[in-house]
Protein backbone atom coordinates (compact mmCIF):
# COMPACT_ATOMS: atom_id res chain seq x y z
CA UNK A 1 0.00 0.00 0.00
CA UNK A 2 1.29 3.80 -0.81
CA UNK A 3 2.20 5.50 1.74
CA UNK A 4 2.22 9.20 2.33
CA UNK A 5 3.85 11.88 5.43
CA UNK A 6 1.17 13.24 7.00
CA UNK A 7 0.88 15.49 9.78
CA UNK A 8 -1.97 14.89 12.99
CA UNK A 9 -2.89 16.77 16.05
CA UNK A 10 -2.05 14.26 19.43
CA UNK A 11 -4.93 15.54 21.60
CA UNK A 12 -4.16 13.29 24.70
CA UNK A 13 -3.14 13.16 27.16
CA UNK A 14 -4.48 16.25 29.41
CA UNK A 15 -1.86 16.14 31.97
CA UNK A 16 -3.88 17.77 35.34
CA UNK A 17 -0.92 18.36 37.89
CA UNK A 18 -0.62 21.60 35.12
CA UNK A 19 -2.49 24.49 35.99
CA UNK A 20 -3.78 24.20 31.92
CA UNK A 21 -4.03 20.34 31.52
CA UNK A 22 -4.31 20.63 27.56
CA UNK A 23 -0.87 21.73 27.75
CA UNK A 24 -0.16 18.32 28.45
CA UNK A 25 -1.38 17.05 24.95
CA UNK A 26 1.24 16.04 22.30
CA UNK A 27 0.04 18.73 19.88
CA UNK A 28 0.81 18.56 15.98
CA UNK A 29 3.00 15.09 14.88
CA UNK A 30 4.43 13.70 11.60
CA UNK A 31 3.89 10.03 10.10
CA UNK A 32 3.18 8.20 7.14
CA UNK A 33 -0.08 6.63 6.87
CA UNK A 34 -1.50 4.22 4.01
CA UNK A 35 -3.46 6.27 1.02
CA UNK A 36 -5.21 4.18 -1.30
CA UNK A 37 -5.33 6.05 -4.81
CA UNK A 38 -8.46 3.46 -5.98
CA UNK A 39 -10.06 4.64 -2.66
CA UNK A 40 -9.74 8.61 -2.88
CA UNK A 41 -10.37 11.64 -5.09
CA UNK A 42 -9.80 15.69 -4.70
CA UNK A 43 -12.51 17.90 -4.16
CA UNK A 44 -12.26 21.34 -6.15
CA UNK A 45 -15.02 23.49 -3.68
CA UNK A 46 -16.19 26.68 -4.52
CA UNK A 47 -13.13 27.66 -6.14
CA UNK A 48 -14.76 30.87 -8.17
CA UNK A 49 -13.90 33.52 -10.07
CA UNK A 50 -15.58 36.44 -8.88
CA UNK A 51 -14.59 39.55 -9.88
CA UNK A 52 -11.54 42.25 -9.38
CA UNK A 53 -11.66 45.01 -6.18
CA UNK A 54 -12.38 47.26 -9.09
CA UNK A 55 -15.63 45.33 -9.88
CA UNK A 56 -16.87 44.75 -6.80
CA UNK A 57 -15.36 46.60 -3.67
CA UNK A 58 -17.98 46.29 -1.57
CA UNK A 59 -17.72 42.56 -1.61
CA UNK A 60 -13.50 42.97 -1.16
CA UNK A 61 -14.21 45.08 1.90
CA UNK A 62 -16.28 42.33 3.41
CA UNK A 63 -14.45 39.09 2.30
CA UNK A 64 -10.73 40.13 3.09
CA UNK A 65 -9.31 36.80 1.73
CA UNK A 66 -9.49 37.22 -1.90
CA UNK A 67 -6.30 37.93 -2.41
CA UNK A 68 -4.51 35.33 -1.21
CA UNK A 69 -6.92 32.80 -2.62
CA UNK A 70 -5.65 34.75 -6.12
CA UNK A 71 -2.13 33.61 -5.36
CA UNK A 72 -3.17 29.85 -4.55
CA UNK A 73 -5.06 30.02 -7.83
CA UNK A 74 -2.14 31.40 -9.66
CA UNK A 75 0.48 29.26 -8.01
CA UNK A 76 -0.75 25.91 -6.24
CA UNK A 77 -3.82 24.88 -8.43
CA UNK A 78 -1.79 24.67 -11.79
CA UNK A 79 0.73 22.00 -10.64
CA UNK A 80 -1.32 20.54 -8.42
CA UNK A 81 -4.22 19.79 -10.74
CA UNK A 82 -2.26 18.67 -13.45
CA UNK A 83 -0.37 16.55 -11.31
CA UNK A 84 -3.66 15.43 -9.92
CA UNK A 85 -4.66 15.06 -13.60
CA UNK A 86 -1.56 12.81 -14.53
CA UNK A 87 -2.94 10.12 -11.87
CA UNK A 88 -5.70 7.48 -11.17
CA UNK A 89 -7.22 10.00 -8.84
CA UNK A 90 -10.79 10.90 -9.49
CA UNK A 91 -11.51 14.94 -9.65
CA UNK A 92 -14.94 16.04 -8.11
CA UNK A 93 -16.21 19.18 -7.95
CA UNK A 94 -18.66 20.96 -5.74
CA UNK A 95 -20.13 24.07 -6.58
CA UNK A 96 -22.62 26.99 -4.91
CA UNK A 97 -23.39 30.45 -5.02
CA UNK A 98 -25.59 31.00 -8.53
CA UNK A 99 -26.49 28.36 -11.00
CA UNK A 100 -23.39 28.53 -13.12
CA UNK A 101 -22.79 24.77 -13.41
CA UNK A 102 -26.18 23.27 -14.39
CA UNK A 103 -26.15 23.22 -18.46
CA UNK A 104 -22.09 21.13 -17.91
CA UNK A 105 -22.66 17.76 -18.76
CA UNK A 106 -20.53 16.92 -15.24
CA UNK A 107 -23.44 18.11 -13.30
CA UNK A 108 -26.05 16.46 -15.30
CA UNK A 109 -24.48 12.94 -14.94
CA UNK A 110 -24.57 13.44 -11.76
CA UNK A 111 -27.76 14.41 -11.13
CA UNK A 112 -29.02 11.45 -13.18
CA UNK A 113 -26.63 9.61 -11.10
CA UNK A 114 -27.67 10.42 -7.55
CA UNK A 115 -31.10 11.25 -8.11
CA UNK A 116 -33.59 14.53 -6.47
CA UNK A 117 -31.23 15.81 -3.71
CA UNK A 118 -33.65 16.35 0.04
CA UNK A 119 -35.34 19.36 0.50
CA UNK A 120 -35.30 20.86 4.11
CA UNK A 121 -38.42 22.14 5.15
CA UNK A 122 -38.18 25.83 6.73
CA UNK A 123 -39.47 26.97 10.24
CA UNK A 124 -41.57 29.99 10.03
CA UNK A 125 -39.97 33.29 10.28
CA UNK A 126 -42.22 35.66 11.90
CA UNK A 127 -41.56 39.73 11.80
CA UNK A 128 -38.71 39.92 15.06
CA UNK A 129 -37.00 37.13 13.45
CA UNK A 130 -36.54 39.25 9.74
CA UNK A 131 -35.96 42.34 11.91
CA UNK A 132 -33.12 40.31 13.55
CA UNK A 133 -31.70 39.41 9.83
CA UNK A 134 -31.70 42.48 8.73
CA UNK A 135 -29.76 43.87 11.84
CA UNK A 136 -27.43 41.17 11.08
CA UNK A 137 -26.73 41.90 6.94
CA UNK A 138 -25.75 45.72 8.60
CA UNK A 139 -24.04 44.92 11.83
CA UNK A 140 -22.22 41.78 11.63
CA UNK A 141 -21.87 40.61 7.67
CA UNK A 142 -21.65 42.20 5.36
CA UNK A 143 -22.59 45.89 5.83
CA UNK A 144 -24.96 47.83 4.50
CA UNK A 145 -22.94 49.72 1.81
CA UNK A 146 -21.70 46.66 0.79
CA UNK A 147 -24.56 44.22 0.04
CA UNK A 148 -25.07 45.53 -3.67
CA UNK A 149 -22.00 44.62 -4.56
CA UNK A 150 -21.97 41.26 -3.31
CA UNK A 151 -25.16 40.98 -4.30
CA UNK A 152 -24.28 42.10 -8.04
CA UNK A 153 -20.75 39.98 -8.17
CA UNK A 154 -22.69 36.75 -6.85
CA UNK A 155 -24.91 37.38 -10.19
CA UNK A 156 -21.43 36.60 -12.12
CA UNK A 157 -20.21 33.78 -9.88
CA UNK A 158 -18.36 31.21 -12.51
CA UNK A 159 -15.56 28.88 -12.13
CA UNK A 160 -11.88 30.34 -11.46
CA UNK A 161 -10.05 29.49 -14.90
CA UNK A 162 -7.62 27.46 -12.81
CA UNK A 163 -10.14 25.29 -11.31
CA UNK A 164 -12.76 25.26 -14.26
CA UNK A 165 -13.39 21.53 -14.39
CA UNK A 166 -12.47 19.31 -17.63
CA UNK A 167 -14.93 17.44 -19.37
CA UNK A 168 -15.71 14.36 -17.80
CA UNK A 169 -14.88 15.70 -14.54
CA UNK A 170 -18.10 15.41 -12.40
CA UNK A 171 -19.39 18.05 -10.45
CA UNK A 172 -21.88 18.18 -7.44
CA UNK A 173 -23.93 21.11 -5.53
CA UNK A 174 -24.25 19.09 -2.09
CA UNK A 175 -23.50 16.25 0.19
CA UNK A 176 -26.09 13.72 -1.67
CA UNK A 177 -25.07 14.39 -4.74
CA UNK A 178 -21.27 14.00 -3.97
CA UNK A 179 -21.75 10.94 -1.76
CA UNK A 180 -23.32 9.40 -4.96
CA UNK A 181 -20.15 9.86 -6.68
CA UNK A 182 -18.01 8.70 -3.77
CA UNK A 183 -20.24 5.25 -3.89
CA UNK A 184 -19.67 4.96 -8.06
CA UNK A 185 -16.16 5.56 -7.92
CA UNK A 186 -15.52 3.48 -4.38
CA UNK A 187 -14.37 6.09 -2.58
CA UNK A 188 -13.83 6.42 0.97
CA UNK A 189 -10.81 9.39 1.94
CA UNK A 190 -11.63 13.17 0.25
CA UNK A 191 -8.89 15.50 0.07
CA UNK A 192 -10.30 18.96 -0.41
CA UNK A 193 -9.12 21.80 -1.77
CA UNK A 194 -10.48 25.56 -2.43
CA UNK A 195 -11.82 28.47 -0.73
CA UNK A 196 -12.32 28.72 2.59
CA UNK A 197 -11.29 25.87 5.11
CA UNK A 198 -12.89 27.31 7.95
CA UNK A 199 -16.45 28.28 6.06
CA UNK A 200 -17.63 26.82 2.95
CA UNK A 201 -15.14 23.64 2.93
CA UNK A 202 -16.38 22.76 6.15
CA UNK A 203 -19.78 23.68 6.62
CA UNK A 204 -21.41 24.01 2.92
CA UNK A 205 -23.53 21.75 1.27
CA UNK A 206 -21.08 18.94 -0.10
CA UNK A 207 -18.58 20.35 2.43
CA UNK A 208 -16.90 18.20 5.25
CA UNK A 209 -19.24 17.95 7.82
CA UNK A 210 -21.40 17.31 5.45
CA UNK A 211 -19.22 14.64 4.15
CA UNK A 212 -18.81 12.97 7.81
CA UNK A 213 -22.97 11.76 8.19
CA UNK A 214 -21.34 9.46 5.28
CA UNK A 215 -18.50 7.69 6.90
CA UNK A 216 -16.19 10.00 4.42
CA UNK A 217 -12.57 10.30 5.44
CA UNK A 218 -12.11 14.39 4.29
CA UNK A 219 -8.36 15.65 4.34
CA UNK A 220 -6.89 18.98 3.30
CA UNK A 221 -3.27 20.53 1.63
CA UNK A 222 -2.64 23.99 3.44
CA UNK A 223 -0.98 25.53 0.77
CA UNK A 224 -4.31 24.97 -1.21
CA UNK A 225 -6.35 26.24 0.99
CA UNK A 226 -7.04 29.34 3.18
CA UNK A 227 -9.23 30.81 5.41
CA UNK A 228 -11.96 33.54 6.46
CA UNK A 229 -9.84 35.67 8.71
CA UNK A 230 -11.38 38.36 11.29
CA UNK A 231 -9.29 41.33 12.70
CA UNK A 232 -7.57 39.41 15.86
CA UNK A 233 -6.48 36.52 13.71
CA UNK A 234 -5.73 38.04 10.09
CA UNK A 235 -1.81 38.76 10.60
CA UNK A 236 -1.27 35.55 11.83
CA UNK A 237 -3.74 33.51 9.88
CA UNK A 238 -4.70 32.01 13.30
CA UNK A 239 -8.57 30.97 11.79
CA UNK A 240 -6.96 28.53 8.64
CA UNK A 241 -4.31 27.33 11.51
CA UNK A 242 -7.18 26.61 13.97
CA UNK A 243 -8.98 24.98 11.25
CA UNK A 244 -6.46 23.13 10.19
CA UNK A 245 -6.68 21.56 13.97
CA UNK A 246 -10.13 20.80 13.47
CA UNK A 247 -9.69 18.99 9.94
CA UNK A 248 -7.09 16.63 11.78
CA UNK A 249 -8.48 16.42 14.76
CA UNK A 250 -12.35 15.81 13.25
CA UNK A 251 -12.69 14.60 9.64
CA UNK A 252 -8.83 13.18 8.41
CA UNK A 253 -5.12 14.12 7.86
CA UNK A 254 -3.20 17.07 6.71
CA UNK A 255 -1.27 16.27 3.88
CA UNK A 256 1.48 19.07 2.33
CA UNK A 257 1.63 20.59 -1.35
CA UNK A 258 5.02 18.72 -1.88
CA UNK A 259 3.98 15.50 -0.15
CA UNK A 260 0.90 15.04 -2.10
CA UNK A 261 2.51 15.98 -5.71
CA UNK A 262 5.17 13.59 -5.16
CA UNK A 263 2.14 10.97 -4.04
CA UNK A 264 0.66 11.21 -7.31
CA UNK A 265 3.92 10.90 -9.09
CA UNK A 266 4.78 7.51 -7.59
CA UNK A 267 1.50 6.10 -7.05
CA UNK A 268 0.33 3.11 -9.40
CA UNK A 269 -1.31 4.32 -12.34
């Protein structure tokens, strides 16, 4: 079986003669663990190309990690897609936002494949409840000023050129839909890649929590991913490091940009 380094979170054991027993924990590791290339595939999520701070400032001002999601698209995707490309590794993708996907013939197989995805029925939202949303969209995300831009650039929401899929390539809106394609292609590990690690990757339809109710193994690459920041954490990218924790600790393994190529490269065809 291939093997790849990987790197875990120990969390045990809480030592409590410290005054902070999780200082006792063994805290990030290296190993190699067995990856089975018939058993996983990359997930391309919400990957998009959405406009220039020209086009849409409003939405810049609110979503501050644009640009360095520019430089992983400019930088990590090519190599690692085409080295992704050059293997036995299936390519997924899962989209969201505006129907930009639904005319590619990737979507419609899988549609065909997986069948009507669940609806979720809606509690009632009475007036205090839509006078708490709306003191949400001004106070807390993403501003007043700012909503008709966001609102404008979502109406343009496509697929970055770096991650627009090939043909063949299937793609999938949620967790039903991609689980279908996990059980077609056998596979059981997920190593996701895309924009952001701490929002959509983890908690959007198709995203790894998602993923989990399924029995899914979902890893990540850091260098392909990163992270919705706030204005404690932004210097340090403390949010993608914490989330990083929580892909280990929660959902799989955290596998690096150079480790994973050179995966590909040697693994059986």
């Amino acid at each position: 079986m291939p093997q790849i380094p990987t790197r875990h979170y120990q969390q045990f054991d809480a030592d409590y003669s410290r005054k902070v027993p999780a200082e006792g924990y063994g805290g990030w590791k290296r190993a190699k663990v067995d990856l089975s290339p018939e058993r996983t595939a990359v997930v391309v999520m919400h990957a998009w190309e959405c406009g220039t701070m020209e086009d849409w400032p409003g939405w810049r001002r609110s979503v501050e990690y644009h640009p360095r999601a520019l430089e992983i698209l400019k930088n990590v995707f090519p190599p690692l897609l085409a080295a992704v490309r050059g293997s036995r590794l299936p390519r997924f993708h899962v989209v969201g936002g505006r129907d930009y996907y639904s005319h590619l013939p990737g979507y419609r197989s899988t549609v065909k494949l997986a069948g009507p995805s669940p609806r979720y029925p809606q509690v009632r939202k009475d007036p205090v409840y839509r006078r708490l949303a709306r003191f949400r969209e001004r106070a807390v995300f993403v501003g007043q000023r700012n909503w008709p831009d966001v609102r404008a650039g979502f109406k343009q929401l496509d697929f970055a050129p770096e991650a627009r899929p090939l043909p063949g390539e299937p793609i999938a809106k949620d967790g039903h839909q991609l689980a279908a394609l996990c059980r077609k292609h056998g596979i059981n590990h997920l190593v996701y890649v895309g924009f952001a690690i701490n929002w959509c990757l983890l908690m959007s339809p198709g995203g790894m929590i998602d993923m989990g109710r399924y029995g899914v193994f979902c890893s990540t690459i850091p260098e392909a991913v990163t992270a919705v920041e706030n204005k404690e954490t932004a210097r340090q990218e403390r949010e993608k490091a914490q989330a990083l924790w929580r892909v280990s600790l929660n959902s799989g393994f955290i596998f690096s940009l150079r480790d994973f190529i050179r995966f590909l490269k040697s693994a059986p065809r």
